[in-house]
Protein backbone atom coordinates (compact mmCIF):
# COMPACT_ATOMS: atom_id res chain seq x y z
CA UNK A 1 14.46 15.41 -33.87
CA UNK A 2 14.23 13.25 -30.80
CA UNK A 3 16.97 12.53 -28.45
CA UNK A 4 18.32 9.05 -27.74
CA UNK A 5 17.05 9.41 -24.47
CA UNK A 6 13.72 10.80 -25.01
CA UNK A 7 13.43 8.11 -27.77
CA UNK A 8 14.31 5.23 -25.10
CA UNK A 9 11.81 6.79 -22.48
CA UNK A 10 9.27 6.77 -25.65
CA UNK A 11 9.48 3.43 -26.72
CA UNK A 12 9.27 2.56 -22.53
CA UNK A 13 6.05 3.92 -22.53
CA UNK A 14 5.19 2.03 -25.21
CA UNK A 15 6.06 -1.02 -23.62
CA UNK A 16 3.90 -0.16 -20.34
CA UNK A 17 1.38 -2.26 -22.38
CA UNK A 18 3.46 -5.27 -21.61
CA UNK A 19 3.47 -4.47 -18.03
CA UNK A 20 1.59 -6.35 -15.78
CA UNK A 21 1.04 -5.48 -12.02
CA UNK A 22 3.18 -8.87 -11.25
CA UNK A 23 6.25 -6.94 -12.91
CA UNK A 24 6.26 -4.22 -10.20
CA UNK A 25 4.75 -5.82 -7.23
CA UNK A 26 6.82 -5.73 -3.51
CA UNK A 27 6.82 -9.51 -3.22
CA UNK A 28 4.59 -11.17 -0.25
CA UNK A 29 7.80 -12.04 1.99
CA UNK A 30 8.70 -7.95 1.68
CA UNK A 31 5.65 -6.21 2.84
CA UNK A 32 5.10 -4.44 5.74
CA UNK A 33 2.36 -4.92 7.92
CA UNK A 34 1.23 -4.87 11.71
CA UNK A 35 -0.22 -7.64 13.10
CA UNK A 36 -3.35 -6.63 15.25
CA UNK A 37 -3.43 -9.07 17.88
CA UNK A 38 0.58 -8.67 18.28
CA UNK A 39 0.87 -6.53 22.20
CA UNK A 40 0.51 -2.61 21.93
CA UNK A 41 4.16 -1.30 22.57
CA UNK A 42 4.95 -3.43 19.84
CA UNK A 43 2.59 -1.78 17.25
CA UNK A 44 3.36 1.59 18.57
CA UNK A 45 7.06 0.54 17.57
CA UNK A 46 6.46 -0.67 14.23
CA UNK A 47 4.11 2.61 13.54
CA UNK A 48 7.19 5.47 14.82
CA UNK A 49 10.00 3.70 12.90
CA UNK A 50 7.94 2.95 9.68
CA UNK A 51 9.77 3.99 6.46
CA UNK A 52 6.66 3.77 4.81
CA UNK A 53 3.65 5.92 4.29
CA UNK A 54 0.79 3.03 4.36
CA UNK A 55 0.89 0.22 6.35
CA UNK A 56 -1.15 -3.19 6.13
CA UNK A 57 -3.04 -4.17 9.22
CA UNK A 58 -4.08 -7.76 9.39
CA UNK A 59 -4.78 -10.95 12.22
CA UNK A 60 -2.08 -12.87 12.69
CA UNK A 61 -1.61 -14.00 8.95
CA UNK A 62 -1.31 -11.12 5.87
CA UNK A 63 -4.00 -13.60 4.05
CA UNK A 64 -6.29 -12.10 6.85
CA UNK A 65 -5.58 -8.30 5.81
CA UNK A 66 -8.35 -6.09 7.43
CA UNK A 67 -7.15 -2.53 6.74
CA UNK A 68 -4.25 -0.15 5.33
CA UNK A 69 -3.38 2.32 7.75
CA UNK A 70 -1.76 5.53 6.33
CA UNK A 71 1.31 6.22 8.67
CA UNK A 72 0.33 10.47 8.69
CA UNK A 73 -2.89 9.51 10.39
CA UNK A 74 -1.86 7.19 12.94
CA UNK A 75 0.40 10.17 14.58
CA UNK A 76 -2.18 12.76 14.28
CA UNK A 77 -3.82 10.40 16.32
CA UNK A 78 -1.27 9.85 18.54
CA UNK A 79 -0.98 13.55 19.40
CA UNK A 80 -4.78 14.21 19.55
CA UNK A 81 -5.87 14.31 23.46
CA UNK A 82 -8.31 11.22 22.43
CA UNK A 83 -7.35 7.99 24.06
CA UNK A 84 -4.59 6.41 21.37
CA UNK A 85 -6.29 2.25 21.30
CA UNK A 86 -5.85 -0.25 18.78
CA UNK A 87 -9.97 0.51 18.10
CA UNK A 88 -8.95 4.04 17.19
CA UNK A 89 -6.32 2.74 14.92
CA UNK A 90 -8.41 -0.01 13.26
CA UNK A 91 -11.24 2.83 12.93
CA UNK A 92 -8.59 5.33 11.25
CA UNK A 93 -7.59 2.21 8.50
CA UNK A 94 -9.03 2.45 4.74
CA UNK A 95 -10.36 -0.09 2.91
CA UNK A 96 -8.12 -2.55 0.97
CA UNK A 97 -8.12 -1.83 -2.79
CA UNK A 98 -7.56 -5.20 -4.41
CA UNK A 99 -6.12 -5.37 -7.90
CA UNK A 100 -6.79 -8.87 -9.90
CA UNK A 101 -3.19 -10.93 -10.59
CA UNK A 102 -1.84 -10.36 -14.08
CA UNK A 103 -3.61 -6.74 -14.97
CA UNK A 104 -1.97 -4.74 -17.73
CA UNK A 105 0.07 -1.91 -15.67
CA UNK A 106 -1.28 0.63 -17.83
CA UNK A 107 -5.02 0.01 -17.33
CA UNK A 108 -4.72 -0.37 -13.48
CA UNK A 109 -3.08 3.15 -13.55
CA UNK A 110 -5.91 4.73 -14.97
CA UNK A 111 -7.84 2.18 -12.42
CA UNK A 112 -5.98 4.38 -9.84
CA UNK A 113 -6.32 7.55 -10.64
CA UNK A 114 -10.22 7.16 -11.57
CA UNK A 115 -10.37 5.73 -7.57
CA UNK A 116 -8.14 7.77 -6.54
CA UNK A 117 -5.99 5.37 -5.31
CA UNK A 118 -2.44 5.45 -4.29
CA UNK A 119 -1.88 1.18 -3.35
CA UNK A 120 -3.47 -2.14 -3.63
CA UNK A 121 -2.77 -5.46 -2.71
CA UNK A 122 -2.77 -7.81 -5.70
CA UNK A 123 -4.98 -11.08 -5.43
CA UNK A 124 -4.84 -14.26 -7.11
């Protein structure tokens, strides 16, 4: 016999299928990013009181994103002897993984964990 509960969480993941990436997005106004060409102590700032683990860098607009920075690097490389310059930062960023507007929840998931992906931005 199956608990309420476990019956609820059940008929969730059956839903999943309804999901889109839209449903569970941080919207644009609420994402947190560091502008490149904003002055160094500034950056610095944003990187050492960051509540998040990844971080999109990008040129003065978020439309021109050039990198996601994961947080746990940037302060190795802080407290590596090497010089600590926006290059080193840029150079330390991953690739953007985009994910198309309106995919099924469920398939980008999978879409994740086959890239081994943690975060995308979605794209219109």
């Amino acid at each position: 016999m199956i608990s309420r509960r476990n019956q609820d969480m059940l008929i969730s993941v059956l839903d999943l299928e309804k999901v889109t990436v839209n449903d569970i997005m941080v919207p644009r106004n609420e994402i947190v990013g560091i502008n490149v060409n904003d002055e160094w102590r500034s950056t610095i700032r944003q990187l050492t009181h960051s509540p998040h683990g990844r971080i999109v860098l990008y040129r003065d607009n978020l439309d021109d994103a050039i990198g996601m920075l994961r947080v746990r690097e940037a302060y190795r490389l802080m407290t590596e002897k090497q010089e600590f310059t926006k290059e080193n930062l840029l150079r330390a960023a991953d690739e953007i993984y985009y994910v198309p507007e309106g995919t099924p929840l469920n398939v980008q998931l999978v879409k994740f964990q086959r890239n081994k992906e943690k975060v995308g931005i979605i794209v219109n």
